[in-house]
PDB file of N, CA and C in Angstrom:
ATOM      1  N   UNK A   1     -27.063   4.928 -19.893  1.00  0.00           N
ATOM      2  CA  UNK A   1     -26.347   4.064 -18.985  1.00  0.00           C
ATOM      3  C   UNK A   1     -25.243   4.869 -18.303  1.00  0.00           C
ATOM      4  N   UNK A   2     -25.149   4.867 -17.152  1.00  0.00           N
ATOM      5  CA  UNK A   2     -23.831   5.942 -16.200  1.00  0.00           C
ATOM      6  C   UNK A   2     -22.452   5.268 -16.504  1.00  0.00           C
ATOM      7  N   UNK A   3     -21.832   5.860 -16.601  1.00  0.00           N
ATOM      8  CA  UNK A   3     -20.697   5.620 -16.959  1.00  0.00           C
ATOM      9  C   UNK A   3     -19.563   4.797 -15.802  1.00  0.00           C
ATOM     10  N   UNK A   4     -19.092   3.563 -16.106  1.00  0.00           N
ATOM     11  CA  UNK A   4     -18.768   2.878 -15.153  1.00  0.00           C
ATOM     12  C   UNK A   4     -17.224   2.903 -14.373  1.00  0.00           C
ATOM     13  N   UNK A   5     -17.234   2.666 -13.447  1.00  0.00           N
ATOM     14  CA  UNK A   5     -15.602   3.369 -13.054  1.00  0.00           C
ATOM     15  C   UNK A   5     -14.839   2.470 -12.141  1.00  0.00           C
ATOM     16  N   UNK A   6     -13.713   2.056 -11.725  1.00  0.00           N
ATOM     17  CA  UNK A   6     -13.198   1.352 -10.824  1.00  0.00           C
ATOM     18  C   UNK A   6     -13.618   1.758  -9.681  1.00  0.00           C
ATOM     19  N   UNK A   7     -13.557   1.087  -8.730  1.00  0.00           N
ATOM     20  CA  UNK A   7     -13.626   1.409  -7.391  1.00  0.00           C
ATOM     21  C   UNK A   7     -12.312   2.278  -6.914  1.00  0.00           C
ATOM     22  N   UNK A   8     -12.441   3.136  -5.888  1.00  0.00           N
ATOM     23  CA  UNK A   8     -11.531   3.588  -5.451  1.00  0.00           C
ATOM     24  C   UNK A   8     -10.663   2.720  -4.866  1.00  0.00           C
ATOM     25  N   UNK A   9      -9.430   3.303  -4.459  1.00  0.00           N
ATOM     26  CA  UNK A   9      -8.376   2.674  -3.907  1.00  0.00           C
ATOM     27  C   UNK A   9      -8.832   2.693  -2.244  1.00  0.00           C
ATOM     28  N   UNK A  10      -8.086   1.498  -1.748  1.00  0.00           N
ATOM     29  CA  UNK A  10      -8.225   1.783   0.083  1.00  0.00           C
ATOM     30  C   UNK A  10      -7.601   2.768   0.733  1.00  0.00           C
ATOM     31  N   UNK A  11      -8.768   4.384   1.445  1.00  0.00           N
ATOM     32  CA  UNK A  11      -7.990   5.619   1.898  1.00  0.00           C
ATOM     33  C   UNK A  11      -7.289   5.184   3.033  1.00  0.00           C
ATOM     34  N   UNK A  12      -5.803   5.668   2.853  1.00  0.00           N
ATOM     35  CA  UNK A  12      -5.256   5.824   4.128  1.00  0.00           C
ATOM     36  C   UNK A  12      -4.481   7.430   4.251  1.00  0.00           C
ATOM     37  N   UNK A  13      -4.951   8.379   4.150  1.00  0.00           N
ATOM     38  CA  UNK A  13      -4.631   9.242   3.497  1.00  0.00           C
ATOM     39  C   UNK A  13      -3.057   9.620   4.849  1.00  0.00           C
ATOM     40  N   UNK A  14      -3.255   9.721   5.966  1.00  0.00           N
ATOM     41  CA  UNK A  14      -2.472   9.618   6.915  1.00  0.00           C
ATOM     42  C   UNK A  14      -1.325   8.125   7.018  1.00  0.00           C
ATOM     43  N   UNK A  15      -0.815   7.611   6.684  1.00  0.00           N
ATOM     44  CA  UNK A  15      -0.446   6.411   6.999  1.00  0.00           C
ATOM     45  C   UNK A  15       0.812   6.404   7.813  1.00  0.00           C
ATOM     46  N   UNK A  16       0.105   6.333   8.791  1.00  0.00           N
ATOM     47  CA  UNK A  16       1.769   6.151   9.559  1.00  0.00           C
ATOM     48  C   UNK A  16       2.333   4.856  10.147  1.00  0.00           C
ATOM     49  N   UNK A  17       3.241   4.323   9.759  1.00  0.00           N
ATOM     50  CA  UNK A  17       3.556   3.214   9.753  1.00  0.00           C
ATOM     51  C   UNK A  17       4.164   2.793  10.929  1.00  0.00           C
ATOM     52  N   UNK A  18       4.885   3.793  11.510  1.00  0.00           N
ATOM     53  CA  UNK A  18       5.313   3.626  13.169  1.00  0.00           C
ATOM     54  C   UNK A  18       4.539   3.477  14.179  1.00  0.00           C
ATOM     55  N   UNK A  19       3.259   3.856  13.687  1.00  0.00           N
ATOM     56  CA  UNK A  19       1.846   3.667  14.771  1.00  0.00           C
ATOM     57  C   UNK A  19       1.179   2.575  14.444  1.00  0.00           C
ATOM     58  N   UNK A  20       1.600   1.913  13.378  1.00  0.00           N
ATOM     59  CA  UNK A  20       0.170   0.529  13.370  1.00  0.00           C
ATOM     60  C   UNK A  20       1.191  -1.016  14.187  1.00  0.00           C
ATOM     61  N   UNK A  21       0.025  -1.535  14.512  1.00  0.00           N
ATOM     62  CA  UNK A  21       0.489  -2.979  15.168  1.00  0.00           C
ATOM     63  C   UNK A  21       0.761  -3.600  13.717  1.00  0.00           C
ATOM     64  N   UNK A  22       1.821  -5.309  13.788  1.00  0.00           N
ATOM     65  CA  UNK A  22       1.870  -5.628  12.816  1.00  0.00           C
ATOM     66  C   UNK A  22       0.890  -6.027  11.790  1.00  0.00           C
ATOM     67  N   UNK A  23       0.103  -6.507  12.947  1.00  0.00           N
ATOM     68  CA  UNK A  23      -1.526  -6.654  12.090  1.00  0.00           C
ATOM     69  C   UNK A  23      -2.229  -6.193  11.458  1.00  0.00           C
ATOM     70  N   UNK A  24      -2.030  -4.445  11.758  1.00  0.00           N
ATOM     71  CA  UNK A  24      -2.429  -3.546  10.864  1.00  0.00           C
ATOM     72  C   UNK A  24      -1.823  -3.383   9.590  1.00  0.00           C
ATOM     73  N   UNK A  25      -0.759  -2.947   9.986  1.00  0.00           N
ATOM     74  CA  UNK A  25       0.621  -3.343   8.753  1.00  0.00           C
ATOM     75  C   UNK A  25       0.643  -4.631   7.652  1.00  0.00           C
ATOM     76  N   UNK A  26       0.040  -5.551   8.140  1.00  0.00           N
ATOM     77  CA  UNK A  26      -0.537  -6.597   7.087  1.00  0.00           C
ATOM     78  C   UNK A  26      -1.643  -7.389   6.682  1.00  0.00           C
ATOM     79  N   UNK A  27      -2.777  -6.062   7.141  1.00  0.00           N
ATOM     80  CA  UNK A  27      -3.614  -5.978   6.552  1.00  0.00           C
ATOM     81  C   UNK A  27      -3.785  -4.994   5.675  1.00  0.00           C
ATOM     82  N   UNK A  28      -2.896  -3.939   5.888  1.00  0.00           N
ATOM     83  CA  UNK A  28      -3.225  -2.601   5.233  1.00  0.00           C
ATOM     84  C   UNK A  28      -2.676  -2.965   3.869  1.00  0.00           C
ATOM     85  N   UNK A  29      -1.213  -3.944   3.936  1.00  0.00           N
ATOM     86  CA  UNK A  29      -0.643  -4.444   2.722  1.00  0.00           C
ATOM     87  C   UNK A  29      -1.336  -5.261   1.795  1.00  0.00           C
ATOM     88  N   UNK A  30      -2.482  -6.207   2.952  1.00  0.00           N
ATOM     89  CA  UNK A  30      -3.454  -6.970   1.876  1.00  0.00           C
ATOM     90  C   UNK A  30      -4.158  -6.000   0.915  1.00  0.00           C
ATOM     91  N   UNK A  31      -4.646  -5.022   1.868  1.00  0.00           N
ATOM     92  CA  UNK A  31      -5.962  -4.360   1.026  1.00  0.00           C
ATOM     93  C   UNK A  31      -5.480  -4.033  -0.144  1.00  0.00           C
ATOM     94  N   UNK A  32      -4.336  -3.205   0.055  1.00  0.00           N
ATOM     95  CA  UNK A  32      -3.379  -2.805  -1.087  1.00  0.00           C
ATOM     96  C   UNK A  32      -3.166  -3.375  -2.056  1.00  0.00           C
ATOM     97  N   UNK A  33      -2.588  -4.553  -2.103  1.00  0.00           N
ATOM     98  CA  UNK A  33      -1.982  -5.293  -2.824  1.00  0.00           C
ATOM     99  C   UNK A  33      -3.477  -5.446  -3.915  1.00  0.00           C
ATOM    100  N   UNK A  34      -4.691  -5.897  -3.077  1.00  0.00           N
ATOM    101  CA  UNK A  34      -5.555  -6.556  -3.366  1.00  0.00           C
ATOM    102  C   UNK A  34      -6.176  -5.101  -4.591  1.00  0.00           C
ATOM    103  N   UNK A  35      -6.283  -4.272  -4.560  1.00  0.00           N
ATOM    104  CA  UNK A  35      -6.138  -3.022  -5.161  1.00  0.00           C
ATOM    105  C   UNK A  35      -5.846  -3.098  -6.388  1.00  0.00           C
ATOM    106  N   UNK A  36      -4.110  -3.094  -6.305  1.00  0.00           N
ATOM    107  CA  UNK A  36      -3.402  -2.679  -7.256  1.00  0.00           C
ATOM    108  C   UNK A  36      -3.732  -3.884  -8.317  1.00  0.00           C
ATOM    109  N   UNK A  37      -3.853  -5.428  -7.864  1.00  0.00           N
ATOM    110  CA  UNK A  37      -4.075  -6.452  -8.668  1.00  0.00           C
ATOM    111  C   UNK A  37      -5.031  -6.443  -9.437  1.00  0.00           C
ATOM    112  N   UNK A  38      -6.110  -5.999  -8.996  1.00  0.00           N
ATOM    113  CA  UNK A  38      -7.753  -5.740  -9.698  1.00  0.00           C
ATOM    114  C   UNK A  38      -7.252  -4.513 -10.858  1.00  0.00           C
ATOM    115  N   UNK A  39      -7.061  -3.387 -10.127  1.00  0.00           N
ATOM    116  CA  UNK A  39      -6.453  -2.202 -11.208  1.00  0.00           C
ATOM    117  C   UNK A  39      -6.033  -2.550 -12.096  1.00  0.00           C
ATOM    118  N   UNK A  40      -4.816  -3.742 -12.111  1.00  0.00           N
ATOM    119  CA  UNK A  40      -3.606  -3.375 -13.249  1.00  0.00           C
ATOM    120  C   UNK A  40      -4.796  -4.747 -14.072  1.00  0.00           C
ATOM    121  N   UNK A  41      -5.755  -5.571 -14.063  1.00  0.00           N
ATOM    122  CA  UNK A  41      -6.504  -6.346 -14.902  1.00  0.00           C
ATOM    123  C   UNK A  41      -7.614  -5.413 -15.432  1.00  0.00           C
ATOM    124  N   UNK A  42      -8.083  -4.411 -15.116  1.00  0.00           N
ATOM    125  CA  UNK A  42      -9.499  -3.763 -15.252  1.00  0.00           C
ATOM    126  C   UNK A  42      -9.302  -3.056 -16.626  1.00  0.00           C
ATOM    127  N   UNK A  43     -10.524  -3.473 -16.966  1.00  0.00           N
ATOM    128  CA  UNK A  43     -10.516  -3.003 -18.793  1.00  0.00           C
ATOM    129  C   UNK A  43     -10.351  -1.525 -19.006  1.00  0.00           C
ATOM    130  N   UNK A  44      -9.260  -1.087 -20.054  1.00  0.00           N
ATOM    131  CA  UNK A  44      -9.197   0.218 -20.243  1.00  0.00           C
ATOM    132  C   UNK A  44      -9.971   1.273 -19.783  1.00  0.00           C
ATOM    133  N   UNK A  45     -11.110   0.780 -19.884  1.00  0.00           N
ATOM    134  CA  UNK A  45     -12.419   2.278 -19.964  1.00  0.00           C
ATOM    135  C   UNK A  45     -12.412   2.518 -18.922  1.00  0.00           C
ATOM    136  N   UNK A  46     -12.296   1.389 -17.824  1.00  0.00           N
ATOM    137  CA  UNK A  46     -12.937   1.652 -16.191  1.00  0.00           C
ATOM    138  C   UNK A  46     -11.071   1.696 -15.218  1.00  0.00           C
ATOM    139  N   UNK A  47     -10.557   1.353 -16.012  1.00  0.00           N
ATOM    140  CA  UNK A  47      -9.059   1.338 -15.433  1.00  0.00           C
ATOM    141  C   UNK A  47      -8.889   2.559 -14.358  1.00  0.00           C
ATOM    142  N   UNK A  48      -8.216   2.334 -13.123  1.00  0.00           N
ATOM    143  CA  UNK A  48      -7.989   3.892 -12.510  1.00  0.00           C
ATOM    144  C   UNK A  48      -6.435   4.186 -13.392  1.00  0.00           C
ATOM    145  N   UNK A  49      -5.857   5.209 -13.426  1.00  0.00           N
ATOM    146  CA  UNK A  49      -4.978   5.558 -14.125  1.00  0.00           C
ATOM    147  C   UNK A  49      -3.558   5.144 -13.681  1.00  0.00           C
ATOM    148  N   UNK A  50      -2.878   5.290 -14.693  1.00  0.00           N
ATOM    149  CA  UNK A  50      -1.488   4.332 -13.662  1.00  0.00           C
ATOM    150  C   UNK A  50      -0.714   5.517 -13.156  1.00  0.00           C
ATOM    151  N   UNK A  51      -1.105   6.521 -12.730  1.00  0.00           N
ATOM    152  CA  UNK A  51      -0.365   7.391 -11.734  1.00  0.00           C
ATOM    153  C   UNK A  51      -0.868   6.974 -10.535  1.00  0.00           C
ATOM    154  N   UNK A  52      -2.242   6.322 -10.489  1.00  0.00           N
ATOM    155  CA  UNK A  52      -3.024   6.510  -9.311  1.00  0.00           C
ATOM    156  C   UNK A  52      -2.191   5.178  -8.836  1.00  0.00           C
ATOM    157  N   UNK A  53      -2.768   3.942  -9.460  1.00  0.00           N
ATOM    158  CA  UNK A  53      -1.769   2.814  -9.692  1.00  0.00           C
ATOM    159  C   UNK A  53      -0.370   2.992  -8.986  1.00  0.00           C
ATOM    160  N   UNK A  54       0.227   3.872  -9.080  1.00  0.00           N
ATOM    161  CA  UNK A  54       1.652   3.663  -8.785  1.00  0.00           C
ATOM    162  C   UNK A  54       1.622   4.823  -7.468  1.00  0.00           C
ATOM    163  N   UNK A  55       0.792   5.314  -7.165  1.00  0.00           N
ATOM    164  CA  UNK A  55       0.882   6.216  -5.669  1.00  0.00           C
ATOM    165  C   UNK A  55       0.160   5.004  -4.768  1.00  0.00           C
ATOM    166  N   UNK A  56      -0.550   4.176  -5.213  1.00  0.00           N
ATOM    167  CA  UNK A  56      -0.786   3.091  -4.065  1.00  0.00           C
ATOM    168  C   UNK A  56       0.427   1.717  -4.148  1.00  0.00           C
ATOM    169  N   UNK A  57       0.586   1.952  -5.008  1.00  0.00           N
ATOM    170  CA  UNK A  57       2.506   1.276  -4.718  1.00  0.00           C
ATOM    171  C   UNK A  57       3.198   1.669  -4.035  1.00  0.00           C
ATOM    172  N   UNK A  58       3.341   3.159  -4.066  1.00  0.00           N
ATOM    173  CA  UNK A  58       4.147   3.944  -2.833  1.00  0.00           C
ATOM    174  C   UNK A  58       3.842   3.619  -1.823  1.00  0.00           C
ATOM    175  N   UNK A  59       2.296   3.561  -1.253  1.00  0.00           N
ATOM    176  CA  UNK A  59       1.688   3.250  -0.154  1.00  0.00           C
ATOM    177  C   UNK A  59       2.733   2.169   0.298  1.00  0.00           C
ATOM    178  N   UNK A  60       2.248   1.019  -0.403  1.00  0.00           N
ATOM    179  CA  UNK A  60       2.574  -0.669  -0.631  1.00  0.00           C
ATOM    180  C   UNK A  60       4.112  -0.435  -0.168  1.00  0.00           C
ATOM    181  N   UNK A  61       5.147   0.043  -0.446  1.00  0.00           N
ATOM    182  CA  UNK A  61       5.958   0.061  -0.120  1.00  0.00           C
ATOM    183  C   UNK A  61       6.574   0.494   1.235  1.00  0.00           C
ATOM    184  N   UNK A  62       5.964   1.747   1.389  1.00  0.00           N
ATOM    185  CA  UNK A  62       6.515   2.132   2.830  1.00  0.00           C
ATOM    186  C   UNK A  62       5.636   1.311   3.924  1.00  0.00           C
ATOM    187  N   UNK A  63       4.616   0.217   3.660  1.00  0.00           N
ATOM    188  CA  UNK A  63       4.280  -0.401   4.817  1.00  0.00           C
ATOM    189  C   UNK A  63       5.147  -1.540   4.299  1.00  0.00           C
ATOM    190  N   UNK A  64       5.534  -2.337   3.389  1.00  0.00           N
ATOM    191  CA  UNK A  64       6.716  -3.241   3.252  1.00  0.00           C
ATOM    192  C   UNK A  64       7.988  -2.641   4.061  1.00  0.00           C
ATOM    193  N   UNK A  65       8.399  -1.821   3.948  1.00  0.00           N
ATOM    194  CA  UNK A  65       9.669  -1.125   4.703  1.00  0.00           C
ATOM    195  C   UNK A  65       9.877  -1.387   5.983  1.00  0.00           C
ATOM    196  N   UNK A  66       8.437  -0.864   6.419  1.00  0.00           N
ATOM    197  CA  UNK A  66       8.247  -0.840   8.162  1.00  0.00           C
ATOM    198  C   UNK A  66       8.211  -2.173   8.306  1.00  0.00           C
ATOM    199  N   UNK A  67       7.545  -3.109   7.750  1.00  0.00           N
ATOM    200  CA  UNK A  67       7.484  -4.303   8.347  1.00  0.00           C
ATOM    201  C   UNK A  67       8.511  -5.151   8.051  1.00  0.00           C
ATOM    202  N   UNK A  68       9.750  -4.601   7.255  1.00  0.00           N
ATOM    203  CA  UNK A  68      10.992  -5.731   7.092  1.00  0.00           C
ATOM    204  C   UNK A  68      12.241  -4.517   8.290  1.00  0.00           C
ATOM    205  N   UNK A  69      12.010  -3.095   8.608  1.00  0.00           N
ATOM    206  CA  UNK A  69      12.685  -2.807   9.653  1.00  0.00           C
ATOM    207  C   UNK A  69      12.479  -3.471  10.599  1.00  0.00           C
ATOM    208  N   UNK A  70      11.413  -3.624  11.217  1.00  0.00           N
ATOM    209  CA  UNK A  70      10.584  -4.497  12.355  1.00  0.00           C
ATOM    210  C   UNK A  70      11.064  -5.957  12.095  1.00  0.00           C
ATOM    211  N   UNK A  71      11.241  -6.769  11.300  1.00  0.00           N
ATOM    212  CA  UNK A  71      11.951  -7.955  11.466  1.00  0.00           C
ATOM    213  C   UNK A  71      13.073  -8.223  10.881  1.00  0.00           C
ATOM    214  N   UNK A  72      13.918  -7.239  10.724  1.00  0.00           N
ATOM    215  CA  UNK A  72      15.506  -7.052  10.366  1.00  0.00           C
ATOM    216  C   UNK A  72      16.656  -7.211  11.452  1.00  0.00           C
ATOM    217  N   UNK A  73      17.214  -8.375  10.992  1.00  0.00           N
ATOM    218  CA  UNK A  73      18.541  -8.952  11.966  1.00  0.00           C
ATOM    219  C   UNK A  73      19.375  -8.231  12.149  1.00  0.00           C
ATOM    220  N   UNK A  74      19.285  -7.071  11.078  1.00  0.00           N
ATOM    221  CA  UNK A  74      20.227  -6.042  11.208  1.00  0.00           C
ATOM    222  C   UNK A  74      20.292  -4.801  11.659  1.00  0.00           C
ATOM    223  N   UNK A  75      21.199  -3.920  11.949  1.00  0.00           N
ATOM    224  CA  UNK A  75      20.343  -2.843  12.931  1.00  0.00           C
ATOM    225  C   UNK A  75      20.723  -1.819  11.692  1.00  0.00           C
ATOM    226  N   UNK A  76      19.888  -0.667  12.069  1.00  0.00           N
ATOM    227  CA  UNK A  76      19.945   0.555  10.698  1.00  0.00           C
ATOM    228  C   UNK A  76      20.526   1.559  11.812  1.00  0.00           C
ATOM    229  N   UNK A  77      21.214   2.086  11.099  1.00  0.00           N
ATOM    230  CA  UNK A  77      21.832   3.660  11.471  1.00  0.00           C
ATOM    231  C   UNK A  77      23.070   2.984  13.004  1.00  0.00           C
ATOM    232  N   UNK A  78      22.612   3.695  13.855  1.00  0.00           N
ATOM    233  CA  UNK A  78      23.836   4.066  14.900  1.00  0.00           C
ATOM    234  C   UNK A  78      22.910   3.299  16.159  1.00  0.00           C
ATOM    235  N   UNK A  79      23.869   2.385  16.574  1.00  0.00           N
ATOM    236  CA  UNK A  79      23.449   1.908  18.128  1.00  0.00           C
ATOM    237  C   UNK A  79      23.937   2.535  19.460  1.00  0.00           C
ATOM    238  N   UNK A  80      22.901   2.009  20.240  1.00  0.00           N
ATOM    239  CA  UNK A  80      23.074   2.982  21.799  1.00  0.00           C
ATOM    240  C   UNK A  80      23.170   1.902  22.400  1.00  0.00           C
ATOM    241  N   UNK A  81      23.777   2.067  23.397  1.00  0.00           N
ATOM    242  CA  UNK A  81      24.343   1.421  24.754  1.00  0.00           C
ATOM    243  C   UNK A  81      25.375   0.866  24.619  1.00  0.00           C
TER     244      UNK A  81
END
């Protein structure tokens, strides 16, 4: 019997977050999310590892970032005009 394994994670190996529409940005967060949830339930044997686990958190995060700069009342850093 072959030995059974999680599915990979969703590649975004490039992710640039300043280039996607918001739509992209929250879908890319679904896939993600949808990922990490399956991962952190999947039985020991077939589990992906929780380093891997926690570099698609990283992901998860810097598209959370972009999309709360993008609707932040507040401004970051130094204003012009």
């Amino acid at each position: 019997m072959p030995e059974e394994k999680f599915r990979p994670p969703p590649h975004y190996p490039l992710l640039n977050t300043k280039m996607m529409t918001a739509r992209e940005l929250r879908e890319t967060l679904e896939d993600l999310w949808e990922w990490v949830a399956e991962a952190e339930i999947a039985p020991e044997d077939v589990a992906p590892s929780d380093e891997l686990i926690q570099d698609v958190r990283h992901q998860m995060a810097t598209v959370i970032e972009e999309r709360v700069d993008r609707h932040s009342d507040e401004p970051r850093g130094s204003r012009s005009g």
